[in-house]
Protein backbone atom coordinates (compact mmCIF):
# COMPACT_ATOMS: atom_id res chain seq x y z
CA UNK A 1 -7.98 -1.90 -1.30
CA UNK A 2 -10.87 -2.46 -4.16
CA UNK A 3 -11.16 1.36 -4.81
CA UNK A 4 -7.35 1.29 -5.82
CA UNK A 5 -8.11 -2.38 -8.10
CA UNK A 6 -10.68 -1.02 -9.82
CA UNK A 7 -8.89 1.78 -10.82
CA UNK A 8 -6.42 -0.30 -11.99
CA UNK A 9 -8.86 -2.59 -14.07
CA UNK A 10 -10.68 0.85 -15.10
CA UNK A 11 -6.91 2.25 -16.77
CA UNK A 12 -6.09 -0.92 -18.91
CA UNK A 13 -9.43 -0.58 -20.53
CA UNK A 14 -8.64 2.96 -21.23
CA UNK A 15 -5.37 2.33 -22.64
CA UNK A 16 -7.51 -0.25 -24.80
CA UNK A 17 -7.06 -3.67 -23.15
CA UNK A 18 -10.06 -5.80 -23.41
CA UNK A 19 -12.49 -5.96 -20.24
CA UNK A 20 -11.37 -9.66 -19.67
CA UNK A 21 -7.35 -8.93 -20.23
CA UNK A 22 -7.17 -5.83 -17.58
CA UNK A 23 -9.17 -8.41 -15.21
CA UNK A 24 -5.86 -9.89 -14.34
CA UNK A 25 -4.86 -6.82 -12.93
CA UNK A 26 -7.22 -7.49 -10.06
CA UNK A 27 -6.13 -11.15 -10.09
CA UNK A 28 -2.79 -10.00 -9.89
CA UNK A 29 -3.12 -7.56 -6.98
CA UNK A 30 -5.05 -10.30 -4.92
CA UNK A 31 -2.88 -13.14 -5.58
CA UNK A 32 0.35 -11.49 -4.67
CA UNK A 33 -1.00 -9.45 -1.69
CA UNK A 34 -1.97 -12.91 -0.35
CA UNK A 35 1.62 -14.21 -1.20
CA UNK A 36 2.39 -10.97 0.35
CA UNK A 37 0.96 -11.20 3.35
CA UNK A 38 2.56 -14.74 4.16
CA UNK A 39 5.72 -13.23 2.76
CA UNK A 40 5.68 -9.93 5.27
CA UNK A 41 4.90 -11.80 8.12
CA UNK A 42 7.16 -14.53 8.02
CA UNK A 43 9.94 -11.51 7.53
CA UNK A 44 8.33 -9.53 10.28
CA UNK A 45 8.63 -13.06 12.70
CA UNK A 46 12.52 -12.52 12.19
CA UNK A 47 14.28 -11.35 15.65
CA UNK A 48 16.65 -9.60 13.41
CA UNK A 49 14.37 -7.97 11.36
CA UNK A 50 13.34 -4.17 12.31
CA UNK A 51 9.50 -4.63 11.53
CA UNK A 52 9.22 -1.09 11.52
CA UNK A 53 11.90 -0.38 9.29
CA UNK A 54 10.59 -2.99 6.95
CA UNK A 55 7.36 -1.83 6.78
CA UNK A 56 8.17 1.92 6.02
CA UNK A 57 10.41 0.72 3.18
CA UNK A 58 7.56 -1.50 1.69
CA UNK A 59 5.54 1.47 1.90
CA UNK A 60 7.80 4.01 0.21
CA UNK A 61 8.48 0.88 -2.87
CA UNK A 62 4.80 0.55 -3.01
CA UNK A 63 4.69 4.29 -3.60
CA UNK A 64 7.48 4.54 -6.36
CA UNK A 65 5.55 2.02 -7.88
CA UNK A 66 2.10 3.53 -7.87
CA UNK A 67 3.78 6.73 -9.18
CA UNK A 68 5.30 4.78 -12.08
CA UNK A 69 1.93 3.34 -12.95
CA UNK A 70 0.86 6.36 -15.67
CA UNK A 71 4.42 6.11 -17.35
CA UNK A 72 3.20 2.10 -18.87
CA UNK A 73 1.12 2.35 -21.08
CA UNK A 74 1.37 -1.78 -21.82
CA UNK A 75 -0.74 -4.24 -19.23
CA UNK A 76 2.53 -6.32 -19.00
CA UNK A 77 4.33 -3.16 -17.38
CA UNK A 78 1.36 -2.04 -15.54
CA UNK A 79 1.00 -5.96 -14.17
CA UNK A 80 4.20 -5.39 -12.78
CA UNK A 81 3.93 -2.67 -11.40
CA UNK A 82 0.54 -3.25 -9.37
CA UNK A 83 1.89 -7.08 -8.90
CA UNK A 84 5.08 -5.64 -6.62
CA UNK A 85 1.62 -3.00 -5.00
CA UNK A 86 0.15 -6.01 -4.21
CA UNK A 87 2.78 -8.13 -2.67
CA UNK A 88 4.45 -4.90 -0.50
CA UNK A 89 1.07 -3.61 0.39
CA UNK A 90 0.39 -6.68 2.46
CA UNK A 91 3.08 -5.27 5.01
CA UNK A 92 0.44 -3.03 6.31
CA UNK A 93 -1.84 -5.95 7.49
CA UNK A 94 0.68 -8.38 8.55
CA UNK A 95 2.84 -5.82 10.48
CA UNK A 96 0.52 -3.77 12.09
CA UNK A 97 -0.35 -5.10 15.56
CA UNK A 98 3.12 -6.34 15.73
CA UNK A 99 4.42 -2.23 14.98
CA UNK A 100 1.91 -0.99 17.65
CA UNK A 101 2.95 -3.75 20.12
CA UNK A 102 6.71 -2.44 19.45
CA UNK A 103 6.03 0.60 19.80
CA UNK A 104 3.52 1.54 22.97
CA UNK A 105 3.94 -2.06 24.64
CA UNK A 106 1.19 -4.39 25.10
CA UNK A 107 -0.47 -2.57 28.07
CA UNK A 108 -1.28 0.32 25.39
CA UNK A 109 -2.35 -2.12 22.60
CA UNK A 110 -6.17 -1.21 22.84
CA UNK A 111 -5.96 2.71 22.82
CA UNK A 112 -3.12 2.70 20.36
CA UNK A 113 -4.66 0.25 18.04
CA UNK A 114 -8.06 1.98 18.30
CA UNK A 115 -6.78 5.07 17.42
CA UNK A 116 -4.92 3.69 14.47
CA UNK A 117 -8.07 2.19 13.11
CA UNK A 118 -9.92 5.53 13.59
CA UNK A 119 -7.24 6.97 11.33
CA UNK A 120 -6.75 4.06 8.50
CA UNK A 121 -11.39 5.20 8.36
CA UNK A 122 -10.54 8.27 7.72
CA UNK A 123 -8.17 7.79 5.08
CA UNK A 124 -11.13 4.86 3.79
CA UNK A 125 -13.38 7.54 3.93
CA UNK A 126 -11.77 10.64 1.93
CA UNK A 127 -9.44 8.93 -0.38
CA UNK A 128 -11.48 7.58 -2.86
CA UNK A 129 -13.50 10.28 -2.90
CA UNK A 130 -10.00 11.96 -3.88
CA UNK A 131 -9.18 10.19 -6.10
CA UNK A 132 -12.81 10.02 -7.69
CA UNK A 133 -12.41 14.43 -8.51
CA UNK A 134 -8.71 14.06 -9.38
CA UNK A 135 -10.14 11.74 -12.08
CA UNK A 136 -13.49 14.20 -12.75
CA UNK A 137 -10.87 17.24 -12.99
CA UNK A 138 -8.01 15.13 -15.62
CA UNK A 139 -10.02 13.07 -17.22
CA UNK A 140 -7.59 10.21 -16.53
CA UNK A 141 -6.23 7.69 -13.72
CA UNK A 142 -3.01 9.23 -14.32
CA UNK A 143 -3.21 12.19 -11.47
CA UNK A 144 -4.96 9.62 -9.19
CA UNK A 145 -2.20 7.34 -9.20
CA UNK A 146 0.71 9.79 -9.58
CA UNK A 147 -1.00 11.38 -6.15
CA UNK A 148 -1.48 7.96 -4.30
CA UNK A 149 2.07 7.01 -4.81
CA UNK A 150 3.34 10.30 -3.59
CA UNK A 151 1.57 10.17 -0.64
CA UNK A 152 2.97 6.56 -0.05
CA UNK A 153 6.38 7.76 -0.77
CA UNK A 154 6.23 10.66 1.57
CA UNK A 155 4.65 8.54 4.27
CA UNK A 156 7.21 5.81 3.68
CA UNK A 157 9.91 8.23 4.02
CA UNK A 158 8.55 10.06 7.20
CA UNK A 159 7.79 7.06 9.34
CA UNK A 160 10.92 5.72 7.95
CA UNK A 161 12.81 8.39 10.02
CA UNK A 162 12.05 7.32 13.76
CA UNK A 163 11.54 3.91 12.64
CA UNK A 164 15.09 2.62 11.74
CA UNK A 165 16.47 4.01 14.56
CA UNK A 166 14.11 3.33 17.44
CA UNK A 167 14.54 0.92 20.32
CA UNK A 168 11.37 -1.33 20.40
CA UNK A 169 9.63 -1.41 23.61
CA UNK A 170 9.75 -4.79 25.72
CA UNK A 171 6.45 -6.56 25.87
């Protein structure tokens, strides 16, 4: 999550905010993805919540509001923006075991949450790298975060598919 903060930070000053100013961005970010996580996981403790469900549509609001990012070109707009990131974003952490546990039962935790982490490195390793040349090749953050939200929309929107409609496994 600091690649995509610094980012953020690294776009106010371009737009012309003052170092200090665009450092609430960050404090923004961390503050409500703390609130956030709280937040998530006392929704995801809910019997009649669908954890799954609720994560993927966290994800795919996180996304439309990545991809909104480049159309602010204010800090107060862009502080929203990153502020409902933040707080959404914190799905990931505070549903995650819980979505694995619903979905391949506890005697599969290990594997399944092994194999998860193997692909969340992956996706550590390559994506700022990403978003690094999309930068190099515009000249701007605008591409990088256009991109990120996509791919948080799409992924939302795919693994919102099984996930509202699945039976959760019983523990």
């Amino acid at each position: 999550m600091m690649c995509r903060m610094y980012s953020h930070v690294d776009r106010a000053v371009e737009l012309g905010e003052s170092d200090y100013d665009a450092s609430f961005v960050v404090s923004a970010i961390g503050i409500l993805h703390t609130v956030g996580n709280i937040v998530c996981g006392f929704i995801g403790d809910r019997n009649r919540v669908n954890k799954s469900c609720f994560y993927s549509v966290a994800l795919w609001i996180c996304g439309v509001a990545l991809a909104l990012v480049p159309l602010f070109k204010q800090l107060v707009g862009t502080g929203v923006l990153v502020g409902i990131y933040g707080l959404l974003s914190a799905a990931t952490e505070a549903l995650k075991m819980a979505i694995v546990v619903d979905i391949v039962g506890m005697t599969k935790l290990t594997d399944a949450y092994g194999l998860l982490m193997f692909l969340q490195g992956i996706a550590n390793l390559t994506g700022p790298p990403v978003a690094g040349w999309l930068f190099d090749i515009s000249g701007s953050y605008d591409h990088t975060f256009l991109t990120a939200g996509i791919s948080l929309v799409v992924a939302g929107v795919l693994s919102m598919i099984p996930a509202c409609g699945r039976k959760e496994v019983e523990t």
